[in-house]
C-alpha atoms as a PDB file:
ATOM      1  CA  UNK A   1     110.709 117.255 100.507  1.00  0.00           C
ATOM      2  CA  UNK A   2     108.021 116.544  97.743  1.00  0.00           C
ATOM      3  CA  UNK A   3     110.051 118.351  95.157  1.00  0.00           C
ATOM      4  CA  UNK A   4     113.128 116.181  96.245  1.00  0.00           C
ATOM      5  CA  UNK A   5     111.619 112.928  95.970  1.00  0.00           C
ATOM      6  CA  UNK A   6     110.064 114.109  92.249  1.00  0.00           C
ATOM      7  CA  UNK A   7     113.490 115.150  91.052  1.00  0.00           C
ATOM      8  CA  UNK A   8     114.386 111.445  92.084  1.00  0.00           C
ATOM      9  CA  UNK A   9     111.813 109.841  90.613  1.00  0.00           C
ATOM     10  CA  UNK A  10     112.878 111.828  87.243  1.00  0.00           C
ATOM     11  CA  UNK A  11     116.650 110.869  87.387  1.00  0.00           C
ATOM     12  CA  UNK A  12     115.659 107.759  87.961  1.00  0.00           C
ATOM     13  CA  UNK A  13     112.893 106.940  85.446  1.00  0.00           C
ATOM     14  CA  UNK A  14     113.738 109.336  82.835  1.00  0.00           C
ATOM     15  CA  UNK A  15     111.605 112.308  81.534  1.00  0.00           C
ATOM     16  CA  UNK A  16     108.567 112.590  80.526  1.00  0.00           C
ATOM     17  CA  UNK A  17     107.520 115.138  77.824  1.00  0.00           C
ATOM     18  CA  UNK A  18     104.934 117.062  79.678  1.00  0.00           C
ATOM     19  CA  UNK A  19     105.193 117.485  83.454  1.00  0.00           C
ATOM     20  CA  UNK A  20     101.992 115.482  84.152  1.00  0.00           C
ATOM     21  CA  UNK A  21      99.529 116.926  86.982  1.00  0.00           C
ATOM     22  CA  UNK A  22      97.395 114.139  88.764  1.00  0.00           C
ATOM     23  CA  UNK A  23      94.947 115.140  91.328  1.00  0.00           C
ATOM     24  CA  UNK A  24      93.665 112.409  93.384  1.00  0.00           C
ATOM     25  CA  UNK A  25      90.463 113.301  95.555  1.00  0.00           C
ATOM     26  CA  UNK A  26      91.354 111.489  98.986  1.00  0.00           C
ATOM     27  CA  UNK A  27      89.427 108.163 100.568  1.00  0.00           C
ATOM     28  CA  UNK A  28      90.260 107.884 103.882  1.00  0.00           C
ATOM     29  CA  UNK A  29      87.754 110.283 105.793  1.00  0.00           C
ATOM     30  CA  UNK A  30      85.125 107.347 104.763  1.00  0.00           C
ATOM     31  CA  UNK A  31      87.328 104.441 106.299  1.00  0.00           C
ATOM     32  CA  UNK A  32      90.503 104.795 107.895  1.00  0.00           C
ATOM     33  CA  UNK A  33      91.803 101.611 106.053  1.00  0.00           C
ATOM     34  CA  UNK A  34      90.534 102.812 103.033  1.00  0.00           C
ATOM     35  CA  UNK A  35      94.431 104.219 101.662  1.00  0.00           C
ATOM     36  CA  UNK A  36      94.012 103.928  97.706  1.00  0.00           C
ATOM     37  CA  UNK A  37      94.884 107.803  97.899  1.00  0.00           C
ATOM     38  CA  UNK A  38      98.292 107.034  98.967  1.00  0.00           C
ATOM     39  CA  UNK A  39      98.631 104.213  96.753  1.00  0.00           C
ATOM     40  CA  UNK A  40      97.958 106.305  93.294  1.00  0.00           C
ATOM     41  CA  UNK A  41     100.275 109.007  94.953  1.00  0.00           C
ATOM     42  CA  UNK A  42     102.888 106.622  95.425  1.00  0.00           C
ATOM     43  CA  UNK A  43     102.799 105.095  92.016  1.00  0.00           C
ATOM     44  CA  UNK A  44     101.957 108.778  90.387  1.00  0.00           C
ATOM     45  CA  UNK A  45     105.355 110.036  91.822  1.00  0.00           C
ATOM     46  CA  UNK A  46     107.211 106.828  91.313  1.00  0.00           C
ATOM     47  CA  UNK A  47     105.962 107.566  87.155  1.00  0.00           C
ATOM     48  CA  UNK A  48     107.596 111.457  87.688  1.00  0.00           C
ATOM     49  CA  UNK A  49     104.215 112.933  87.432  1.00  0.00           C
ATOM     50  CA  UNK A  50     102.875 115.481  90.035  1.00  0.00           C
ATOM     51  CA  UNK A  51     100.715 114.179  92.432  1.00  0.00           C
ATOM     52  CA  UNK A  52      98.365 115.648  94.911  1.00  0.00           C
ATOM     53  CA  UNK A  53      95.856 114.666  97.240  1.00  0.00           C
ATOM     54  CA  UNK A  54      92.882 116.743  98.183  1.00  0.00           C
ATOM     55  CA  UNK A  55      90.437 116.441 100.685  1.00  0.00           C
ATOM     56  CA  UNK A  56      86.850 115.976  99.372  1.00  0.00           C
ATOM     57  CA  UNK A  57      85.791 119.589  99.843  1.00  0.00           C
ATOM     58  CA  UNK A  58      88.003 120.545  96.530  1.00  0.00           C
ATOM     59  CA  UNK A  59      84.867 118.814  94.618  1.00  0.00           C
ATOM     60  CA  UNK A  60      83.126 122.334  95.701  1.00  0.00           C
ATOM     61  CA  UNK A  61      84.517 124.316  92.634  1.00  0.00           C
ATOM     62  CA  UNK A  62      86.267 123.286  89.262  1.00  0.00           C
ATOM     63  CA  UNK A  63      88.348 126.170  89.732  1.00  0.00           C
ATOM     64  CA  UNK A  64      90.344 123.924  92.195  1.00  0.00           C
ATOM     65  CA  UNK A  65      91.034 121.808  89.294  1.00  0.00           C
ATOM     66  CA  UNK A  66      92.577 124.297  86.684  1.00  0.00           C
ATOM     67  CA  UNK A  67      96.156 122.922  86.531  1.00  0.00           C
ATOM     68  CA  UNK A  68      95.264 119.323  86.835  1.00  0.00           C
ATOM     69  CA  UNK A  69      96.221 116.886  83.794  1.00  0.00           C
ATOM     70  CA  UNK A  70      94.442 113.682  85.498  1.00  0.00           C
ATOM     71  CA  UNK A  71      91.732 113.591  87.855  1.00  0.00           C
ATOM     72  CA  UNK A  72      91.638 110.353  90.419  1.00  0.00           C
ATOM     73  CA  UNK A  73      88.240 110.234  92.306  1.00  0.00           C
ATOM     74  CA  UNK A  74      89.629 107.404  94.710  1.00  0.00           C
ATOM     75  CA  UNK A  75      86.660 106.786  96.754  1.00  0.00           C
ATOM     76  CA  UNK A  76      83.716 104.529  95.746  1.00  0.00           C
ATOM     77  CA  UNK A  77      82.117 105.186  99.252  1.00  0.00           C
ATOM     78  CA  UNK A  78      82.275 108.368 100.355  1.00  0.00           C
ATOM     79  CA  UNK A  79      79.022 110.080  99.649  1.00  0.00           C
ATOM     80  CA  UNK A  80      79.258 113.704  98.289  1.00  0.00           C
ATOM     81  CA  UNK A  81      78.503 116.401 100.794  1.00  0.00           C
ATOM     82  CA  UNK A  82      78.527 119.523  98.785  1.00  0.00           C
ATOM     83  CA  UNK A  83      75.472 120.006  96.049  1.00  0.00           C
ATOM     84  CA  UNK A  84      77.883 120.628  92.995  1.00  0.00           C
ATOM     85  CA  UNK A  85      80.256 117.670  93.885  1.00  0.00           C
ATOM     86  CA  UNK A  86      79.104 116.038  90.985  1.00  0.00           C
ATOM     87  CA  UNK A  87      78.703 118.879  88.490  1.00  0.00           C
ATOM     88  CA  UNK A  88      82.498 119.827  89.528  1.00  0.00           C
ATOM     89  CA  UNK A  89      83.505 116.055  88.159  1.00  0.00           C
ATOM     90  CA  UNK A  90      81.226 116.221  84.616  1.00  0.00           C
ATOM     91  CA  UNK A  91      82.897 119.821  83.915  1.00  0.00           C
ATOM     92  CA  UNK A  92      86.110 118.969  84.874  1.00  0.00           C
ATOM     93  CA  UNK A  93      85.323 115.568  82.335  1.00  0.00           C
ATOM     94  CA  UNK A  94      83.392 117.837  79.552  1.00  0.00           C
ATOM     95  CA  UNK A  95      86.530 120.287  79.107  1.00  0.00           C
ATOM     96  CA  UNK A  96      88.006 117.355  77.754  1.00  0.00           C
ATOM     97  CA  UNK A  97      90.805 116.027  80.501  1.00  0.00           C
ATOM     98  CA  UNK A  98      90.918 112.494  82.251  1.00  0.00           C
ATOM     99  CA  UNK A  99      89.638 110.976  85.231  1.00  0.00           C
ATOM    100  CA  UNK A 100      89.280 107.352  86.805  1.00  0.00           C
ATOM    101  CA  UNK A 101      86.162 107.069  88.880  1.00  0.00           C
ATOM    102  CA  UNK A 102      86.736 104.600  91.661  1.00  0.00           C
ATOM    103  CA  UNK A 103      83.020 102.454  92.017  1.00  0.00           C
ATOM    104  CA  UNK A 104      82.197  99.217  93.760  1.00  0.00           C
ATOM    105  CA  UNK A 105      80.119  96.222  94.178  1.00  0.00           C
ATOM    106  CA  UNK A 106      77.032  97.595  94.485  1.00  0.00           C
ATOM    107  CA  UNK A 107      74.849 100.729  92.588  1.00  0.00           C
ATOM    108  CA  UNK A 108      74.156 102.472  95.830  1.00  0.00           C
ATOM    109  CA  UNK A 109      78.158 103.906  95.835  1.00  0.00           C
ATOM    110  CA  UNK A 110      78.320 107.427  94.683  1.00  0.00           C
ATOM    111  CA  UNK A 111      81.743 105.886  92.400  1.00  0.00           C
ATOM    112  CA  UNK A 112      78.634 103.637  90.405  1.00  0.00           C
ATOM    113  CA  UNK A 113      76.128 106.592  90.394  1.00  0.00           C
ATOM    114  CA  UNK A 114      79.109 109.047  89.516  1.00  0.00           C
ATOM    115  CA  UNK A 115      80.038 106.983  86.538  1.00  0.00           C
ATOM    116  CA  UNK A 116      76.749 106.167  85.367  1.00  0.00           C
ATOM    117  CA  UNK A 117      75.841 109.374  85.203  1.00  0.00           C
ATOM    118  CA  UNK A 118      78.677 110.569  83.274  1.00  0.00           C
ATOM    119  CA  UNK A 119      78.422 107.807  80.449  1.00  0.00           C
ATOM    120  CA  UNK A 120      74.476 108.864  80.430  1.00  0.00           C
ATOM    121  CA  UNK A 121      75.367 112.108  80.046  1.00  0.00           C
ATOM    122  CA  UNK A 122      78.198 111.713  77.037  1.00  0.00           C
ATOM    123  CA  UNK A 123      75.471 109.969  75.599  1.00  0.00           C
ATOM    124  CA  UNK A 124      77.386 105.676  76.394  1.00  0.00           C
ATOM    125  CA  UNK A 125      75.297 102.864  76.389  1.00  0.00           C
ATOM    126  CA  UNK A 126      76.102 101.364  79.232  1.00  0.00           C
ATOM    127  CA  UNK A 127      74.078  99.911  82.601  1.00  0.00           C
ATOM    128  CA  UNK A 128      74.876  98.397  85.734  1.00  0.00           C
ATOM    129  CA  UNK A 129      74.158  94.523  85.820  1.00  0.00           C
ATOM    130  CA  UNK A 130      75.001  92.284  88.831  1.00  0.00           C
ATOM    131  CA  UNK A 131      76.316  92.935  91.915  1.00  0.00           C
ATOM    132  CA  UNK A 132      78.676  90.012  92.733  1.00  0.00           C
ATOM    133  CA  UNK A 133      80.269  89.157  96.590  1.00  0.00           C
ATOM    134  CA  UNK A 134      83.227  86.901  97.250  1.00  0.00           C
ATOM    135  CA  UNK A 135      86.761  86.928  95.810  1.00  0.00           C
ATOM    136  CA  UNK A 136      86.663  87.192  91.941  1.00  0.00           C
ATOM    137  CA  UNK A 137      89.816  85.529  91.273  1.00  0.00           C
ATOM    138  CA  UNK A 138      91.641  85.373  88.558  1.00  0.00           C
ATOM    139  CA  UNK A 139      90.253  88.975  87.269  1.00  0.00           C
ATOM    140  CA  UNK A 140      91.468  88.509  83.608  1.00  0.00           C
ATOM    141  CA  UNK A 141      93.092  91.987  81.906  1.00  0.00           C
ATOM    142  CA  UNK A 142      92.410  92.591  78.603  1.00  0.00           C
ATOM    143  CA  UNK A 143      93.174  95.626  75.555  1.00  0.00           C
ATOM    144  CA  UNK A 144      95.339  98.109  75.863  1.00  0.00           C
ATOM    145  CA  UNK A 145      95.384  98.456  79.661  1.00  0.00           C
ATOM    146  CA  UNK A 146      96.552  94.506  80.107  1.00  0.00           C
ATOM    147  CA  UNK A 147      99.774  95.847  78.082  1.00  0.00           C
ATOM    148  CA  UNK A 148     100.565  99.649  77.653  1.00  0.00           C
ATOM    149  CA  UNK A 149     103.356 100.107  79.292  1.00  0.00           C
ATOM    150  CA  UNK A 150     103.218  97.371  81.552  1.00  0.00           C
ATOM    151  CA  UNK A 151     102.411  93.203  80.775  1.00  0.00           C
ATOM    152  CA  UNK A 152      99.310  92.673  83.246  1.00  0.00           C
ATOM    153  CA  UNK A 153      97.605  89.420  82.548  1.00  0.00           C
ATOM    154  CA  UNK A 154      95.626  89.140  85.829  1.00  0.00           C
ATOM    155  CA  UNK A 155      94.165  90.473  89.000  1.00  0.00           C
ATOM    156  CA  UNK A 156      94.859  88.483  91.879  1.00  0.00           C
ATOM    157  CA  UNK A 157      93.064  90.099  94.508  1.00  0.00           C
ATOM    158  CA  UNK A 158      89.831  91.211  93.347  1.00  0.00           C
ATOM    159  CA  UNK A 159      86.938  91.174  96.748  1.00  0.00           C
ATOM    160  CA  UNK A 160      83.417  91.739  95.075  1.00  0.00           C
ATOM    161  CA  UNK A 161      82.475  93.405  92.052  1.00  0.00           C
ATOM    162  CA  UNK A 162      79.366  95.290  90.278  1.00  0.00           C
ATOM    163  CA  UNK A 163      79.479  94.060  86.390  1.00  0.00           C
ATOM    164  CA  UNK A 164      78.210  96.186  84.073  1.00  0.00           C
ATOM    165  CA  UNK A 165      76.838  95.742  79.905  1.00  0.00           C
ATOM    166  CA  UNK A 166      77.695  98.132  76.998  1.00  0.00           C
ATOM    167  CA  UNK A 167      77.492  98.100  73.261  1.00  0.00           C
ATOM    168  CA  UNK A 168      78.779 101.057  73.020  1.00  0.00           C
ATOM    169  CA  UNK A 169      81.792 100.996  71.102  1.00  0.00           C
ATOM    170  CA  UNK A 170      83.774 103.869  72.577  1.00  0.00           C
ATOM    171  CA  UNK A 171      83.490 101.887  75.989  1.00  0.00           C
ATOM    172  CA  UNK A 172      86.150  99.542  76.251  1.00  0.00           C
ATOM    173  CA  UNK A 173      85.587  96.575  78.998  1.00  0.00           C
ATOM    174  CA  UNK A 174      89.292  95.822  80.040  1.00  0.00           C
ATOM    175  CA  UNK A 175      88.593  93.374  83.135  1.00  0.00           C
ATOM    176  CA  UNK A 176      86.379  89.922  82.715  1.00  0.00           C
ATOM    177  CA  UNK A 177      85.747  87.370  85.305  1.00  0.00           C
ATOM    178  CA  UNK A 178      83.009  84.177  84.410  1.00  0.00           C
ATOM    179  CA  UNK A 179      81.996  86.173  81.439  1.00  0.00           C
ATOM    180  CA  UNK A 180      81.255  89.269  82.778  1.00  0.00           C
ATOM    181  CA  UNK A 181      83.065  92.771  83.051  1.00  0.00           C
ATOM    182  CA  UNK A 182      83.980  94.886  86.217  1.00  0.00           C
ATOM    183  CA  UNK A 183      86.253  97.325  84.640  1.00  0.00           C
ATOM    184  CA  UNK A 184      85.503  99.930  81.986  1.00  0.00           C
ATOM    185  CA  UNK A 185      87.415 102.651  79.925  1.00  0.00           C
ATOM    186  CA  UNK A 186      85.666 105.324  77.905  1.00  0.00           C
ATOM    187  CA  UNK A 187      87.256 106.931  75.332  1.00  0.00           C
ATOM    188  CA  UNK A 188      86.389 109.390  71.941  1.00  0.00           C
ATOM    189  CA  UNK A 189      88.202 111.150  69.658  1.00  0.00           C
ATOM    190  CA  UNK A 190      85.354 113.558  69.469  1.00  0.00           C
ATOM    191  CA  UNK A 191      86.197 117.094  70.388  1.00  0.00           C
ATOM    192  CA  UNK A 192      86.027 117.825  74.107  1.00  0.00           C
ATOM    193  CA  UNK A 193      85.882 114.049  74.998  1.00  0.00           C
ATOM    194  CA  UNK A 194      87.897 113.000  77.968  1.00  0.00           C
ATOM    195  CA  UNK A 195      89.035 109.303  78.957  1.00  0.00           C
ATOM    196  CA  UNK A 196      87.594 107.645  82.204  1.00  0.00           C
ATOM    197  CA  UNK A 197      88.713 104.878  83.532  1.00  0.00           C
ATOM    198  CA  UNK A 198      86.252 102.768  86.200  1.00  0.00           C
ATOM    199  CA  UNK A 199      86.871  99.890  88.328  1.00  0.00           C
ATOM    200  CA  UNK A 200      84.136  98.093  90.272  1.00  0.00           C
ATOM    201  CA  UNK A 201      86.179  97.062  93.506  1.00  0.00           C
ATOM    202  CA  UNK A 202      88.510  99.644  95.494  1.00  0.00           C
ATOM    203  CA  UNK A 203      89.620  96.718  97.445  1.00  0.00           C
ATOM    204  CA  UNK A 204      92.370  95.872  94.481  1.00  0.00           C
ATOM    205  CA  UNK A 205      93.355  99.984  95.293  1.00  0.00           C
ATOM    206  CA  UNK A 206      93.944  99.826  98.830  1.00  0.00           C
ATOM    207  CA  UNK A 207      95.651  96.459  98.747  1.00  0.00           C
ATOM    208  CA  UNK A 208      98.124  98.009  96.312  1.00  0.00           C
ATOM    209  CA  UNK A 209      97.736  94.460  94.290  1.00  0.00           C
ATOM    210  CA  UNK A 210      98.614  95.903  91.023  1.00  0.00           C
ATOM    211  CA  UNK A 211     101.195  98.891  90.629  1.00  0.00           C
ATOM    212  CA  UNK A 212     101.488  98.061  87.220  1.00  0.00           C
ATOM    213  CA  UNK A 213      97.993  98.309  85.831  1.00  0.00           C
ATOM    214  CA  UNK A 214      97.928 101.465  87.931  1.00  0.00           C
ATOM    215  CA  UNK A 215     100.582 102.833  86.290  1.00  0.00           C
ATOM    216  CA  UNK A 216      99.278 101.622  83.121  1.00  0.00           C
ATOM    217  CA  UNK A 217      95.596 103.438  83.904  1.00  0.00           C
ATOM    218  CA  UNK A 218      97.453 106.455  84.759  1.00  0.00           C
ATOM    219  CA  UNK A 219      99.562 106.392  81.561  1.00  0.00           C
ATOM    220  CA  UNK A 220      96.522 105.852  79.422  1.00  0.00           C
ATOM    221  CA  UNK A 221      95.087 108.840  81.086  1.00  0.00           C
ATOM    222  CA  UNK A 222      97.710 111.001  80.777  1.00  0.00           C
ATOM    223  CA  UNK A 223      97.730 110.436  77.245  1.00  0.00           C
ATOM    224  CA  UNK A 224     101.674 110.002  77.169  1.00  0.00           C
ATOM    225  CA  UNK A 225     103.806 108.165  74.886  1.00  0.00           C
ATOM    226  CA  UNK A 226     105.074 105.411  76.148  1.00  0.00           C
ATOM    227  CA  UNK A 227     108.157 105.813  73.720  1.00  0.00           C
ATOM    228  CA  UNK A 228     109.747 108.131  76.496  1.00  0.00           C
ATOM    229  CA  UNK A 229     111.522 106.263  78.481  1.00  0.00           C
ATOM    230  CA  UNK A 230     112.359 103.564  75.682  1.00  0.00           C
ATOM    231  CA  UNK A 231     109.841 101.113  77.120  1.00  0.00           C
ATOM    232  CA  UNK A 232     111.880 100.218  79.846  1.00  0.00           C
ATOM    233  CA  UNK A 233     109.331 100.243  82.429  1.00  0.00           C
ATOM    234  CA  UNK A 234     111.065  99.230  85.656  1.00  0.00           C
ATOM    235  CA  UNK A 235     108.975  96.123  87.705  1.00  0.00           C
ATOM    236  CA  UNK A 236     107.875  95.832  90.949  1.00  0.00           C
ATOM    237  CA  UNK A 237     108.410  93.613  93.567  1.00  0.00           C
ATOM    238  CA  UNK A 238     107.101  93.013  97.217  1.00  0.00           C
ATOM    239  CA  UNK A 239     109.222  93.590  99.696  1.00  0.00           C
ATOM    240  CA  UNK A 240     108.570  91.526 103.289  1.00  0.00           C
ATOM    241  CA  UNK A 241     108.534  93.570 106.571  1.00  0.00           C
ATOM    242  CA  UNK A 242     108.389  92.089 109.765  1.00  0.00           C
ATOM    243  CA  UNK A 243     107.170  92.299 112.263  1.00  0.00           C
ATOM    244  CA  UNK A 244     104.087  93.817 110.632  1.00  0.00           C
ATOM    245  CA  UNK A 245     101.907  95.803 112.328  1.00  0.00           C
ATOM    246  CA  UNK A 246     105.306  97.179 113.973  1.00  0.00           C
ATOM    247  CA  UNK A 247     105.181  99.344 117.464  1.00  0.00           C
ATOM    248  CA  UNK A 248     109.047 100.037 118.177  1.00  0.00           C
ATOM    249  CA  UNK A 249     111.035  98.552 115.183  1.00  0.00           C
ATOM    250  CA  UNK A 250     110.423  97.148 111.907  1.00  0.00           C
ATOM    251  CA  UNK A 251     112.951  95.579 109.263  1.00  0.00           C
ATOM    252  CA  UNK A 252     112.274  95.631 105.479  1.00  0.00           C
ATOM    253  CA  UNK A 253     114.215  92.363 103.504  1.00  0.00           C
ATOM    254  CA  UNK A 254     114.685  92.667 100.023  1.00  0.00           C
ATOM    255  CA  UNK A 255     114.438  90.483  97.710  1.00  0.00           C
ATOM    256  CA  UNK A 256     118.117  90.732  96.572  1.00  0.00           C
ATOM    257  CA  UNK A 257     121.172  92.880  97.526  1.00  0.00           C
ATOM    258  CA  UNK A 258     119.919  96.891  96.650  1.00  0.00           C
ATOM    259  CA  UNK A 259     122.729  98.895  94.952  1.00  0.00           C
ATOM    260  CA  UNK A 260     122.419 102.900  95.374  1.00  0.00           C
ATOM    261  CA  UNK A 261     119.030 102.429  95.964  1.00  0.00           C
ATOM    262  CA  UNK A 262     116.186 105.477  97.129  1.00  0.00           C
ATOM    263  CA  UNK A 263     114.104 104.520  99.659  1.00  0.00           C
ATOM    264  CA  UNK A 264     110.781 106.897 100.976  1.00  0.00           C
ATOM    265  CA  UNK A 265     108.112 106.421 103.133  1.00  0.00           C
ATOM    266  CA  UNK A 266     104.607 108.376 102.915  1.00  0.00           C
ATOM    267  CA  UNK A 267     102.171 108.677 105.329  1.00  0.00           C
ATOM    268  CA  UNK A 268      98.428 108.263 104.752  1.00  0.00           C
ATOM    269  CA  UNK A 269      98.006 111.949 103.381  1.00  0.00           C
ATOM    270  CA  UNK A 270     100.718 111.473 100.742  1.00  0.00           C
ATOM    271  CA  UNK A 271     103.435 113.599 102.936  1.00  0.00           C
ATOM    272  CA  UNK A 272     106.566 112.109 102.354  1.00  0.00           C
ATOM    273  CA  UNK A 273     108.042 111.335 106.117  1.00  0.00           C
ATOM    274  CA  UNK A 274     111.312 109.878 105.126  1.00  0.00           C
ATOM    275  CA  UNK A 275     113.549 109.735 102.107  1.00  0.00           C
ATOM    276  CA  UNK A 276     116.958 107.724 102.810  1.00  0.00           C
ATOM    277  CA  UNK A 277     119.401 108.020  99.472  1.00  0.00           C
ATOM    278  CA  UNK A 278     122.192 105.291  98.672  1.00  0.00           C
ATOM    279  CA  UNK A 279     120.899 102.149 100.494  1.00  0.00           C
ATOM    280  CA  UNK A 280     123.542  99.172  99.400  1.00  0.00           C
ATOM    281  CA  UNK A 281     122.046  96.224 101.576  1.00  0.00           C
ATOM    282  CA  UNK A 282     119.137  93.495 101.571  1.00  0.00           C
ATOM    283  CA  UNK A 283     117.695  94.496 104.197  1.00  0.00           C
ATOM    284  CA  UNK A 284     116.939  97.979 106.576  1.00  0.00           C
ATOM    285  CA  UNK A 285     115.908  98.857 110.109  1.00  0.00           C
ATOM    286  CA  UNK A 286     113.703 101.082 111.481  1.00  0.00           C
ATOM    287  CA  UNK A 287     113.349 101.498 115.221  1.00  0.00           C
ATOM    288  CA  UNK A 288     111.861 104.328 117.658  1.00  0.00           C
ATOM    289  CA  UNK A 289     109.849 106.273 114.644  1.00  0.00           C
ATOM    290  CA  UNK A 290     108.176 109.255 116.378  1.00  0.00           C
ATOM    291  CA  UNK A 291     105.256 109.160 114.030  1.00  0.00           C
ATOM    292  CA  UNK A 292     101.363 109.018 114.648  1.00  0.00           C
ATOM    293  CA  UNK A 293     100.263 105.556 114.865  1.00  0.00           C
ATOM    294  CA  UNK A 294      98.373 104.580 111.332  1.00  0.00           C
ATOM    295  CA  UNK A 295      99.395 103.071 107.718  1.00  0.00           C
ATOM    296  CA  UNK A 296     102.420 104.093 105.972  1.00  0.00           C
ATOM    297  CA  UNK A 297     103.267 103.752 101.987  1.00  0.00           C
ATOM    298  CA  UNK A 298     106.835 102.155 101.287  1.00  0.00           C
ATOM    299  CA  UNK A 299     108.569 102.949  97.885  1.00  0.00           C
ATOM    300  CA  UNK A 300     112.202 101.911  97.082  1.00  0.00           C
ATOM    301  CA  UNK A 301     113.838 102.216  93.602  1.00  0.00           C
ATOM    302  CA  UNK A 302     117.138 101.538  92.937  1.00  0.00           C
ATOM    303  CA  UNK A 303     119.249 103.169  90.134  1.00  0.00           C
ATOM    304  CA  UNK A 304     118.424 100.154  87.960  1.00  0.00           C
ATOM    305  CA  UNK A 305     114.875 101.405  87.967  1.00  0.00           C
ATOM    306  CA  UNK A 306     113.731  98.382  90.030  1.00  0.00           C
ATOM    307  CA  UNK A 307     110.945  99.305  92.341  1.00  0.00           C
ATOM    308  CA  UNK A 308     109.738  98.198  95.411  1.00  0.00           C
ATOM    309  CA  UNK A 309     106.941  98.626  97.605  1.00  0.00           C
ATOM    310  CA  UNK A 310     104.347  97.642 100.325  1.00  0.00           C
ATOM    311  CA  UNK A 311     102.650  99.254 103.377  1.00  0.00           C
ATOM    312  CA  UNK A 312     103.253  98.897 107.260  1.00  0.00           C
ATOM    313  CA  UNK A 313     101.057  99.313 109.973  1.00  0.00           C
ATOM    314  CA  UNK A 314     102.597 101.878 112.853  1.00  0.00           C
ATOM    315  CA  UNK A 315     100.593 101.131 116.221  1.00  0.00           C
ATOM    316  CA  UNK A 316     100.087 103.423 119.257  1.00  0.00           C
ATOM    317  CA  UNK A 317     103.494 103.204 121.546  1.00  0.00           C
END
């Protein structure tokens, strides 16, 4: 079924060069709510690339990470368990391949130790600085990331925040609120030098608030042109479901009429549970799912390239 919906995801959005490997460390055995996993998954496959969730105990060896292109380390909060967790993510980063670090709002997180210990060790100037609670809203987008291959001005949904200080100038700080900078990107062109990407909140991850500087992070990371599909980077829009949490039935309402259009559903693991092909209507019902209760991933694209998506709530029947 995961091979199905990738050959989908390449008619529709074109191919990419390289078949493009992302890895993404899971984040929900910390918090059940805590679903950023499936929402990198979701926008990984909706790019074409190969995505993958693993549960934390892949960290144990780098040998689990031989084929991947991009690593995703999606939890801020889930403290490492094995002894070599760390040393698994500084190989995996010193042989020279990609990874965004997920940290948060305070230096406590093992995503803010993780990260600070990998710019100490590439030899960054860069510290931790102020811990910050409450909604920083607007987050303001800046370099590359605020426009390679998507336009993304803003964050809109942005729930605390640890800012950090660099003068380093291979460290890029892409995200700025009140003067001071919650997102970082580090980047070389010495030899062996990967890129990684951090972000101080993994609220903005879970609440799927930008698909479009996600895909933009992941296509910096995966060091692709963006010349391969012509620049026509499809948008997204939010779809509304209702009711939401849903027990017996749910309908999705578009935001417009879909022609031909692909519509899958993932579960919190990244399995896809459903993939319905040539949906021509603005709006779709579900009733009597026989799935576990929990939080499900929504992606529909439509031949146009248009994407939607958004994430229901199944309760216990």
């Amino acid at each position: 079924m995961k091979k199905l919906l990738l050959g989908i995801c390449i008619l529709l959005s074109g191919f990419w060069a390289k078949a493009v490997d992302v890895t993404i460390v899971e984040s929900q055995s910390g918090n059940f709510w805590a679903t950023q996993d499936s929402v990198w998954y979701m926008v990984a496959t909706s790019l074409g690339f190969n995505a993958t969730i693993v549960p934390q105990s892949a960290l144990d060896s780098i040998s689990n990470f031989a084929s991947t292109d991009v690593l995703i380390v999606s939890s801020a909060t889930i403290m490492y368990t094995g002894t070599n967790h760390y040393q698994t993510i500084e190989q995996y980063v010193l042989s020279g391949r990609p990874a965004y670090i997920q940290s948060e709002y305070s230096g406590i997180y093992q995503g803010n130790i993780t990260f600070d210990s990998l710019m100490q060790r590439l030899g960054v100037n860069f510290s931790w600085s102020n811990s910050i609670t409450g909604n920083l809203i607007p987050m303001n987008v800046t370099g590359i990331l605020s426009t390679t291959p998507n336009q993304v001005d803003t964050l809109n949904y942005f729930n605390a925040g640890y800012s950090g200080v660099t003068t380093d100038p291979n460290l890029e700080a892409f995200l700025e609120f009140n003067g001071e900078f919650y997102g970082f990107c580090y980047s070389s062109t010495a030899a062996k030098s990967a890129t990684i990407i951090t972000i101080s909140d993994e609220d903005w991850a879970w609440h799927n608030s930008s698909p479009e500087l996600m895909e933009n992070i992941l296509v910096r990371l995966a060091n692709v042109s963006t010349t391969v599909r012509g620049n026509n980077y499809p948008s997204h829009t939010s779809l509304s479901v209702f009711p939401n949490p849903m027990q017996y039935s749910s309908t999705f309402v578009f935001p417009k009429e879909l022609k031909n259009a692909t519509l899958s559903i993932f579960n919190s693991a990244g399995t896809l549970m459903m993939n319905i092909k040539n949906i021509s209507t603005n709006l779709y019902q579900f009733e009597n799912l026989n799935w576990p209760a929990g939080i499900y991933s929504v992606c529909v694209q439509e031949d146009s390239g248009e994407r939607y998506s958004t994430r229901v709530i199944l309760l216990q029947k």
